[in-house]
PDB file of N, CA and C in Angstrom:
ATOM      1  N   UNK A   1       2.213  -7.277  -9.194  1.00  0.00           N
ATOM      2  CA  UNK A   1       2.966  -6.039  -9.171  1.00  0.00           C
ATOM      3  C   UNK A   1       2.424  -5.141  -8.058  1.00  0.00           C
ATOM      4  N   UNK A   2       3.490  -4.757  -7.365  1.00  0.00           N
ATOM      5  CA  UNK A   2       3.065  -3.731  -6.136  1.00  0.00           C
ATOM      6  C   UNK A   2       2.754  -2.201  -6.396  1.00  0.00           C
ATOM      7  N   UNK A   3       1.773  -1.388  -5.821  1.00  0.00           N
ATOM      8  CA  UNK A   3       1.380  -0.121  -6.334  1.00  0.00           C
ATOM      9  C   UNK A   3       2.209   0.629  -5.974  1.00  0.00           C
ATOM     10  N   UNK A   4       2.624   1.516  -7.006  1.00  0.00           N
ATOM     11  CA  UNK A   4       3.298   2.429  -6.423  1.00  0.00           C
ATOM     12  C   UNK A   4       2.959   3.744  -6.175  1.00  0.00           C
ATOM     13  N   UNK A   5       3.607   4.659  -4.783  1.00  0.00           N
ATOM     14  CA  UNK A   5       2.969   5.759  -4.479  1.00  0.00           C
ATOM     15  C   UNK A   5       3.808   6.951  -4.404  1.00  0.00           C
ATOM     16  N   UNK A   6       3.453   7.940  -4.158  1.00  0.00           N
ATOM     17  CA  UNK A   6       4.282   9.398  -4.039  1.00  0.00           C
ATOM     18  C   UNK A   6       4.466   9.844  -3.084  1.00  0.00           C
ATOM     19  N   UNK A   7       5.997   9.891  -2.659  1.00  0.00           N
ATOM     20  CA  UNK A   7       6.409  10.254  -1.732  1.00  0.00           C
ATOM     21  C   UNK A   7       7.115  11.344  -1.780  1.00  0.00           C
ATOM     22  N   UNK A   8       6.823  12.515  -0.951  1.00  0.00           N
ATOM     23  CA  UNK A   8       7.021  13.683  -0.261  1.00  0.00           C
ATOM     24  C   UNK A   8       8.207  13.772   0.662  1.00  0.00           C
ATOM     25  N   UNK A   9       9.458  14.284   0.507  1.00  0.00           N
ATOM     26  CA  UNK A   9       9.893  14.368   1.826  1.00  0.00           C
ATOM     27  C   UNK A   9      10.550  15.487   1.727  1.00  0.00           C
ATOM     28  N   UNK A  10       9.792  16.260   3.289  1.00  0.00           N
ATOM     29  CA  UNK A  10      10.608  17.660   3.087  1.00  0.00           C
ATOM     30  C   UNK A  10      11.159  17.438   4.721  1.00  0.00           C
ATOM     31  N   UNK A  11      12.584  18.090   4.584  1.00  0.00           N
ATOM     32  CA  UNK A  11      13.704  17.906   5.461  1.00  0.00           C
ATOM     33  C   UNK A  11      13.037  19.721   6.504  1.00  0.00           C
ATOM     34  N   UNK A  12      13.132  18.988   8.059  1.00  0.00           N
ATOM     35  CA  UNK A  12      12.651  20.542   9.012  1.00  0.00           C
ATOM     36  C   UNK A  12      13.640  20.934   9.176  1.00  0.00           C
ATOM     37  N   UNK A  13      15.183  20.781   8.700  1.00  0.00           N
ATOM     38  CA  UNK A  13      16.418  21.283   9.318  1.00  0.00           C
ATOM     39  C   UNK A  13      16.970  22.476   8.319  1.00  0.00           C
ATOM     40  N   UNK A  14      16.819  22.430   6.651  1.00  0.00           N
ATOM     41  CA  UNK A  14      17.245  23.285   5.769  1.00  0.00           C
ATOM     42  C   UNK A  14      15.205  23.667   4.776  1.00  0.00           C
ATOM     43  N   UNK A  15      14.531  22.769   4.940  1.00  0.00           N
ATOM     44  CA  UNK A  15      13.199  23.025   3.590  1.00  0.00           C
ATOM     45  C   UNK A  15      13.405  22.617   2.560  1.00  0.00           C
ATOM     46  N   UNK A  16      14.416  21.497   2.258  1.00  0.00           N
ATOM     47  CA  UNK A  16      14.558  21.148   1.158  1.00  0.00           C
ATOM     48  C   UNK A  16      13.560  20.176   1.094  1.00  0.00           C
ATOM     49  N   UNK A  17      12.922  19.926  -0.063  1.00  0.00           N
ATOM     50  CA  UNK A  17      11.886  18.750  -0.492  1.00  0.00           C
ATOM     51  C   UNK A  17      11.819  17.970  -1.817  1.00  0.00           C
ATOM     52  N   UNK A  18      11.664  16.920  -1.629  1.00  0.00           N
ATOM     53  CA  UNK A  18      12.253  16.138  -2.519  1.00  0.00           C
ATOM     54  C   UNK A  18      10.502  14.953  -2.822  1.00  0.00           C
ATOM     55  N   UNK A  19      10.730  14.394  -3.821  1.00  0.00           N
ATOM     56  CA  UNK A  19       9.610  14.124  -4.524  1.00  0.00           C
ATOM     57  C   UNK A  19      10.001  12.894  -5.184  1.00  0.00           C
ATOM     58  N   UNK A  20       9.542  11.740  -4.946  1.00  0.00           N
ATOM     59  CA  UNK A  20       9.844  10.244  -5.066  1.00  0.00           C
ATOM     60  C   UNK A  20       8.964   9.537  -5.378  1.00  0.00           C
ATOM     61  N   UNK A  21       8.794   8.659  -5.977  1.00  0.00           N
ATOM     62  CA  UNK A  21       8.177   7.085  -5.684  1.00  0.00           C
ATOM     63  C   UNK A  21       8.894   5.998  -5.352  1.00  0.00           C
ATOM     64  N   UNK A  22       7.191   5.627  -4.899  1.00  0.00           N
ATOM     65  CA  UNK A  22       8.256   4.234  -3.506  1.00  0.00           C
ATOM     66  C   UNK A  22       6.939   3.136  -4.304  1.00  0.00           C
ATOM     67  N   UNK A  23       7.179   1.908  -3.396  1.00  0.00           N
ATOM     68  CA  UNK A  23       6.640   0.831  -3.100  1.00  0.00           C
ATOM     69  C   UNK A  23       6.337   0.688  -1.735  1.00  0.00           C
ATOM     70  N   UNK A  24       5.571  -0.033  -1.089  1.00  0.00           N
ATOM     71  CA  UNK A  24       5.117  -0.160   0.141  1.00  0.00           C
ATOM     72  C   UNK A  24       5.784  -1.749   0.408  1.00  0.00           C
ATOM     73  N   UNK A  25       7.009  -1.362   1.741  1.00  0.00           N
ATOM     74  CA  UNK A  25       7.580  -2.670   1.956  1.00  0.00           C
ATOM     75  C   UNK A  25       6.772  -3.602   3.210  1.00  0.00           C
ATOM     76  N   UNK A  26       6.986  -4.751   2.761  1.00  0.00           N
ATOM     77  CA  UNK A  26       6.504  -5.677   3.158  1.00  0.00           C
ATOM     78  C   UNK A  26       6.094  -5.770   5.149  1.00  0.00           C
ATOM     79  N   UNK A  27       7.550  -4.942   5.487  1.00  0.00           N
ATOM     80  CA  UNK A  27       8.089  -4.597   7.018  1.00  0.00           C
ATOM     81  C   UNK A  27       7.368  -3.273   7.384  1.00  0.00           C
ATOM     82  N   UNK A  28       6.857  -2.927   6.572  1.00  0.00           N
ATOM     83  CA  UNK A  28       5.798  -1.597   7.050  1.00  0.00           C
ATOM     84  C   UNK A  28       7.006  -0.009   5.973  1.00  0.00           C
ATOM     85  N   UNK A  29       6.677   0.896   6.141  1.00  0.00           N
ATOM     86  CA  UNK A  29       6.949   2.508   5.320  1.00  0.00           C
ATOM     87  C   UNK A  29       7.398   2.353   4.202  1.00  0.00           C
ATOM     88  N   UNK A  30       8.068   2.480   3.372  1.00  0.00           N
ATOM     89  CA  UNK A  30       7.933   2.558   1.879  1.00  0.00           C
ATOM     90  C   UNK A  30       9.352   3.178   1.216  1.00  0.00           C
ATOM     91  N   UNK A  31       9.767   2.196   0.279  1.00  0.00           N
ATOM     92  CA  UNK A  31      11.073   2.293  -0.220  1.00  0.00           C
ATOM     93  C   UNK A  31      11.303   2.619  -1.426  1.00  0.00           C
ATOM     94  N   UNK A  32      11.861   4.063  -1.033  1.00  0.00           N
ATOM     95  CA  UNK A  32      12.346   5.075  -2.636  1.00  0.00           C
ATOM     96  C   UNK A  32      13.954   5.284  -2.884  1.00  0.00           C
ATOM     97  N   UNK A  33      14.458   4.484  -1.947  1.00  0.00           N
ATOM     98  CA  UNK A  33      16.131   4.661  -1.890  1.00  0.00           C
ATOM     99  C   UNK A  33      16.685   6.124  -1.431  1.00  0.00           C
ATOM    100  N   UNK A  34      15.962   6.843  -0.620  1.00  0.00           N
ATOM    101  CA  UNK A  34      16.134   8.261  -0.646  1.00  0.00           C
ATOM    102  C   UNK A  34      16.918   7.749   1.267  1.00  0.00           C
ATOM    103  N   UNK A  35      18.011   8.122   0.978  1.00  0.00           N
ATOM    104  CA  UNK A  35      19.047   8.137   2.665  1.00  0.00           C
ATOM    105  C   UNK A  35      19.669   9.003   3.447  1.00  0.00           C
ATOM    106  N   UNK A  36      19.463  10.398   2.742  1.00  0.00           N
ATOM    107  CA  UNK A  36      19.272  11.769   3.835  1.00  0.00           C
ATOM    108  C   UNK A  36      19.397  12.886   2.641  1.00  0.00           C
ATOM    109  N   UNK A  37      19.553  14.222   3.388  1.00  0.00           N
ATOM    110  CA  UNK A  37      19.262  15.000   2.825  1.00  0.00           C
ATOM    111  C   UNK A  37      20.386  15.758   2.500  1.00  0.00           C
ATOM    112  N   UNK A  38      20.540  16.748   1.673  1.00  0.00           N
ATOM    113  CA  UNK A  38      21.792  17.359   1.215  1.00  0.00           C
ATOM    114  C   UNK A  38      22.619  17.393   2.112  1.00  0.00           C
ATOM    115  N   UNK A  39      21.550  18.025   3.806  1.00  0.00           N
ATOM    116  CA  UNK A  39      22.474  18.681   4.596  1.00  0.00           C
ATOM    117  C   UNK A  39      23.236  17.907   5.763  1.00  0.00           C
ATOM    118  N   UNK A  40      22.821  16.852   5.380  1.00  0.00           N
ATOM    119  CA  UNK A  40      23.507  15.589   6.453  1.00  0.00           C
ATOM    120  C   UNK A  40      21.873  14.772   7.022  1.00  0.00           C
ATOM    121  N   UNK A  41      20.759  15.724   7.434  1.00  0.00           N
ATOM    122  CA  UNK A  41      20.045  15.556   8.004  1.00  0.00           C
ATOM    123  C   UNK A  41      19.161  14.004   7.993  1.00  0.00           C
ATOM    124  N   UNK A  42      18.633  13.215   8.770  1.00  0.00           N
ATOM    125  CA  UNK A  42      18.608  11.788   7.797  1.00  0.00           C
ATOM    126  C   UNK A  42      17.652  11.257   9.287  1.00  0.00           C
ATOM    127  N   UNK A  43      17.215  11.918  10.125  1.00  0.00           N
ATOM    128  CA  UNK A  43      15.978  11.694  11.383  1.00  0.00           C
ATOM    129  C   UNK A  43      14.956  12.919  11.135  1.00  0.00           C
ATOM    130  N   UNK A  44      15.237  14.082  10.991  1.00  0.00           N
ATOM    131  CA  UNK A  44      14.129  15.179  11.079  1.00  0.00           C
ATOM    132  C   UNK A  44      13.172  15.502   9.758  1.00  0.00           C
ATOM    133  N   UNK A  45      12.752  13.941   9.299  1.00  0.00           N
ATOM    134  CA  UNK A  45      11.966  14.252   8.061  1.00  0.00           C
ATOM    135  C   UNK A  45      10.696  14.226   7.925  1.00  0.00           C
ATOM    136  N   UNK A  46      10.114  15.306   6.978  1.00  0.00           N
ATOM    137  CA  UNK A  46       8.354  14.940   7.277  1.00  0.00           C
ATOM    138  C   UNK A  46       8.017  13.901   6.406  1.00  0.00           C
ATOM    139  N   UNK A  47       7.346  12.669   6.089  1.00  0.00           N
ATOM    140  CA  UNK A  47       7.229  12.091   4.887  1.00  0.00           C
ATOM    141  C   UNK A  47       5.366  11.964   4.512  1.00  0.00           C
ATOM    142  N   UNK A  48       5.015  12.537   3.013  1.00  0.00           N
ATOM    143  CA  UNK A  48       3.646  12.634   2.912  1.00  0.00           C
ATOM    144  C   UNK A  48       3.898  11.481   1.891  1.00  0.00           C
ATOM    145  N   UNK A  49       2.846  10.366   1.746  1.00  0.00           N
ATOM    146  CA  UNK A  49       2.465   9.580   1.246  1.00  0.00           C
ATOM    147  C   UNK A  49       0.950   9.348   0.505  1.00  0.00           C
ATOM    148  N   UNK A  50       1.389   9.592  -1.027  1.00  0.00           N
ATOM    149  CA  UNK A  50      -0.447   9.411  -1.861  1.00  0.00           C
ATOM    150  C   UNK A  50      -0.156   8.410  -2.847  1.00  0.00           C
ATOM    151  N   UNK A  51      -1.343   7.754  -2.786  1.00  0.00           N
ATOM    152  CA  UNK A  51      -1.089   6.348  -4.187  1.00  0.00           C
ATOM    153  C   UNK A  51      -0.731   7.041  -5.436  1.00  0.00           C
ATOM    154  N   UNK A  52      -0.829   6.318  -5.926  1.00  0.00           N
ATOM    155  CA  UNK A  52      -0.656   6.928  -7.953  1.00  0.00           C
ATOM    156  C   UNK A  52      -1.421   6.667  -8.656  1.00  0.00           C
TER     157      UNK A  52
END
């Protein structure tokens, strides 16, 4: 079973931030199904990453 971690992502275009867990994919960054942000925004994201 793969660890899972907490993911952070706050959008620099509106401040919205959103709060996830992911898995760490195999191809490298980490998959929480999260595919943009309210405001369309879906390149200008910060993403913080901590285990669990």
């Amino acid at each position: 079973m793969k660890q899972r971690f907490r993911v952070v992502i706050r959008c620099s275009k509106c401040g919205e931030k959103y709060i996830l867990r992911g898995r760490k994919k195999d191809s490298g960054g980490y998959e929480t199904g999260f595919i943009r942000c309210v405001c369309g925004n879906e390149a200008n994201l910060k993403v913080d990453v901590t285990p669990e």
